[in-house]
Protein backbone atom coordinates (compact mmCIF):
# COMPACT_ATOMS: atom_id res chain seq x y z
CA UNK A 1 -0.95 21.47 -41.18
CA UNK A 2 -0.75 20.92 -37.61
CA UNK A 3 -1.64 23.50 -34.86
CA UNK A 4 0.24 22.25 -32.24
CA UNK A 5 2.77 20.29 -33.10
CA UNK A 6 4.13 19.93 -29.64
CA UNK A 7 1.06 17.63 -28.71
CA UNK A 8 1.88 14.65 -29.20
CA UNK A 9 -1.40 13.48 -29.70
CA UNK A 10 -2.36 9.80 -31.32
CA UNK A 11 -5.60 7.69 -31.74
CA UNK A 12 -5.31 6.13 -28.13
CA UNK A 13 -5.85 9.83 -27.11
CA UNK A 14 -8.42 11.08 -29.31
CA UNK A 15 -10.43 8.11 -28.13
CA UNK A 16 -9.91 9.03 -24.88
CA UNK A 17 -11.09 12.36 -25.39
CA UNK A 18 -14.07 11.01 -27.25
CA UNK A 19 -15.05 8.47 -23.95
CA UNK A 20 -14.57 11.97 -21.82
CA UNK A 21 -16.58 14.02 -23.45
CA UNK A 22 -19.43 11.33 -23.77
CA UNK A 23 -19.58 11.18 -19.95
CA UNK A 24 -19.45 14.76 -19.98
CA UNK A 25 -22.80 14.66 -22.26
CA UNK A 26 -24.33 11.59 -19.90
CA UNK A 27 -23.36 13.72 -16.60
CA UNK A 28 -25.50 16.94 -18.08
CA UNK A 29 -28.11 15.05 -19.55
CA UNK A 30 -28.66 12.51 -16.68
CA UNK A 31 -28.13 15.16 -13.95
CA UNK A 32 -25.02 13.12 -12.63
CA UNK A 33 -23.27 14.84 -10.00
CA UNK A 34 -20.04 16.10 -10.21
CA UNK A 35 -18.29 12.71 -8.07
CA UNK A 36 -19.77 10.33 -10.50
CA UNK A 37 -18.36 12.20 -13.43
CA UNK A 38 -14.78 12.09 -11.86
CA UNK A 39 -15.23 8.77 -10.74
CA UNK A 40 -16.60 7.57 -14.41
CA UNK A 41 -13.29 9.66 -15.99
CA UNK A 42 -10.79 8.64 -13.49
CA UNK A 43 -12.23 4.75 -14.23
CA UNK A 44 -11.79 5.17 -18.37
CA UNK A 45 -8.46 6.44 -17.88
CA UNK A 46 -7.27 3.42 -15.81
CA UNK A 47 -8.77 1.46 -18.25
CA UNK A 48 -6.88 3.14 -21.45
CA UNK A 49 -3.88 2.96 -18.86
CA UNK A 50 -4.58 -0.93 -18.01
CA UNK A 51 -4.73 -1.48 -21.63
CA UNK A 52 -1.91 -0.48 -23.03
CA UNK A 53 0.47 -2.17 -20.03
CA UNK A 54 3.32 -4.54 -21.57
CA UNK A 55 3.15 -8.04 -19.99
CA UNK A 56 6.27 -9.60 -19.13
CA UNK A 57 6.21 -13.03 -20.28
CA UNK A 58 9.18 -14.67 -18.55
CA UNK A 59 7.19 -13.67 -15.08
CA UNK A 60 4.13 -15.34 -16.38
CA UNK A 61 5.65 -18.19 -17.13
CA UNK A 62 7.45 -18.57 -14.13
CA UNK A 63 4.55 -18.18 -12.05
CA UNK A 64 2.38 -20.58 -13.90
CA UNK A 65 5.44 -23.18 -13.54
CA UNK A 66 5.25 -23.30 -9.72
């Protein structure tokens, strides 16, 4: 049974939140400040982002052609 079922929520995004939260526990137990934490959060959500980007072949080939 699902509590909110209009979350659309998948492994990709639970290990997000799981990264998150880690740097959340790193930022209070290392006495980060409150920038580094963005800028550690910000950085792990480029990378799921960066990830997960579909490559377009036919440009990649081109390019490596010329």
């Amino acid at each position: 049974m699902m509590m909110y079922p209009y979350l659309k929520l998948g492994p990709r995004d639970g290990v997000m939140l799981i990264s998150v939260l880690i740097m959340l526990v790193l930022t209070l137990v290392f006495k980060w400040s409150v920038w580094e934490f963005l800028f550690s959060a910000v950085a792990i959500i480029i990378a799921f982002l960066a990830g997960h980007m579909k490559s377009n072949e036919k440009n990649v080939l081109t390019f490596l052609k010329k």
